[in-house]
C-alpha atoms as a PDB file:
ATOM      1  CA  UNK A   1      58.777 203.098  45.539  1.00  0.00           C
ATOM      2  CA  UNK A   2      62.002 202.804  47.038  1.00  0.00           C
ATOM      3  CA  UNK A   3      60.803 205.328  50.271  1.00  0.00           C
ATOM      4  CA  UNK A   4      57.855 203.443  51.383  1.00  0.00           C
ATOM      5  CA  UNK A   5      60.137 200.319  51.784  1.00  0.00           C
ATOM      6  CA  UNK A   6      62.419 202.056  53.399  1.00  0.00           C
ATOM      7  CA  UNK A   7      59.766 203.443  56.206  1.00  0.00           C
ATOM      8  CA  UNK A   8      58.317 200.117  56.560  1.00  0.00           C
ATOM      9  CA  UNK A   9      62.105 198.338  57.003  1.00  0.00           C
ATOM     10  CA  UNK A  10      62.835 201.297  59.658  1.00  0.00           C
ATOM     11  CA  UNK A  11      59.456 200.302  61.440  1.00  0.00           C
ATOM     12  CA  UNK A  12      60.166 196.707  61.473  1.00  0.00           C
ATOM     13  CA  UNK A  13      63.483 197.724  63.183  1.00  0.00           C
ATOM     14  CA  UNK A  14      62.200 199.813  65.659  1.00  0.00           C
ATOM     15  CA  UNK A  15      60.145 197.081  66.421  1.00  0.00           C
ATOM     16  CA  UNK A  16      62.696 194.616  66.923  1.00  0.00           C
ATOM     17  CA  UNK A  17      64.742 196.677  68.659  1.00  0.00           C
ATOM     18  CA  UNK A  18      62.367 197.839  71.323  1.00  0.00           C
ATOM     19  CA  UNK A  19      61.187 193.821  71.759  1.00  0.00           C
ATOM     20  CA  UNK A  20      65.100 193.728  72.683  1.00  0.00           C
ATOM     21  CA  UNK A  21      64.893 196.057  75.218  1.00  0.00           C
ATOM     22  CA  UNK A  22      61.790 194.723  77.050  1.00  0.00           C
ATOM     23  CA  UNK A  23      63.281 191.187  76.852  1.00  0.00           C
ATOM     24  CA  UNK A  24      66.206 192.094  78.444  1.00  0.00           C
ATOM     25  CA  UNK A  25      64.871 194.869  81.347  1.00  0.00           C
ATOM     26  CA  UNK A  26      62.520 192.174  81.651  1.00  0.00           C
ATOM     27  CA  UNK A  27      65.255 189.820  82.921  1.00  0.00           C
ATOM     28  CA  UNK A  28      67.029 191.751  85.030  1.00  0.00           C
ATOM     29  CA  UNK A  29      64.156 193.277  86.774  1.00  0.00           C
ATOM     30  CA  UNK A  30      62.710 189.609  87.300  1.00  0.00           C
ATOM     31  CA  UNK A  31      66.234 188.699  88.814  1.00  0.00           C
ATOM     32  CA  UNK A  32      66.097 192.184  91.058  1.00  0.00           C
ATOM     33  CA  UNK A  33      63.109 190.955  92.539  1.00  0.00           C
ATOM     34  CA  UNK A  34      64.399 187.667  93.496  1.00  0.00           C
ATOM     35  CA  UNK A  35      67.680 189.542  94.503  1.00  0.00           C
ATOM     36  CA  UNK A  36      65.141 191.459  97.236  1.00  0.00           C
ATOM     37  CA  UNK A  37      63.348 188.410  97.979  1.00  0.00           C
ATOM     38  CA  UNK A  38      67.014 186.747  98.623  1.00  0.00           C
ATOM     39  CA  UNK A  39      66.053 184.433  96.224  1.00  0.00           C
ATOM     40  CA  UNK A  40      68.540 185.095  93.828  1.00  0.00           C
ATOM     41  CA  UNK A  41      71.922 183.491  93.428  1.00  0.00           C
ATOM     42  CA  UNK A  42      74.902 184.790  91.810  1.00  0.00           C
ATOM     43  CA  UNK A  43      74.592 182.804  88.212  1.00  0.00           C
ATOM     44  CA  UNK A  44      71.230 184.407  88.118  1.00  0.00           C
ATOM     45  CA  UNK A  45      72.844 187.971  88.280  1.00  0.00           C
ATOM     46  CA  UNK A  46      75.260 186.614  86.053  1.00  0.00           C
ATOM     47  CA  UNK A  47      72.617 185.572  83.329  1.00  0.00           C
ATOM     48  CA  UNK A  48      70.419 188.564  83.975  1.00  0.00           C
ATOM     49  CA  UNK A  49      73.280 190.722  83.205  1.00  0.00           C
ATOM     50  CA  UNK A  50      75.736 188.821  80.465  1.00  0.00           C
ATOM     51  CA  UNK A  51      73.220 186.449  79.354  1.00  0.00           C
ATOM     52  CA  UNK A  52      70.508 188.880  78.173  1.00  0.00           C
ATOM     53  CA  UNK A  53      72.463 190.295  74.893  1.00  0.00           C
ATOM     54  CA  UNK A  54      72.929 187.020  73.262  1.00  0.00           C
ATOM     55  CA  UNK A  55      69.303 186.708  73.685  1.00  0.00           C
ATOM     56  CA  UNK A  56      68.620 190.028  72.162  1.00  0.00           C
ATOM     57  CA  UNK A  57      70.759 189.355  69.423  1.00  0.00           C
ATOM     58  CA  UNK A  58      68.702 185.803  68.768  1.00  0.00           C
ATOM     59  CA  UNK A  59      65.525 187.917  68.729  1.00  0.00           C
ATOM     60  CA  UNK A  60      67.075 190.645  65.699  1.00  0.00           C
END
C-alpha cells in the first residue's frame, strides 16, 4: 500500500515542479520579447529574473 502512494506523491511532484518551470520560462521569455521590441524596462528584467522564484515557490 505504502508504494502506490508513494508513485502517485512523486507524480504530483513532478507535476508541480514542471508547472514551475513553465511559469517561470514563461516570464522571462515574455520579458525577452519586450526586451527586442524595446519595450522592456529594467524592473521588468528585474521581475522576470528575481521575481519568478517566489512565484514558483507560491505555486509548490
Amino acid at each position: 500500500m505504502l508504494l502506490p502512494q508513494t508513485i502517485d506523491l512523486a507524480r504530483r511532484t513532478m507535476l508541480t515542479a514542471k508547472i514551475s518551470v513553465t511559469l517561470a520560462l514563461v516570464i522571462k521569455a515574455a520579458v525577452m520579447l519586450l526586451g527586442l521590441l524595446d519595450y522592456a524596462q529594467t524592473w521588468m528584467a528585474v521581475f522576470a529574473d528575481v521575481g519568478a522564484a517566489p512565484l514558483c515557490v507560491l505555486v509548490a
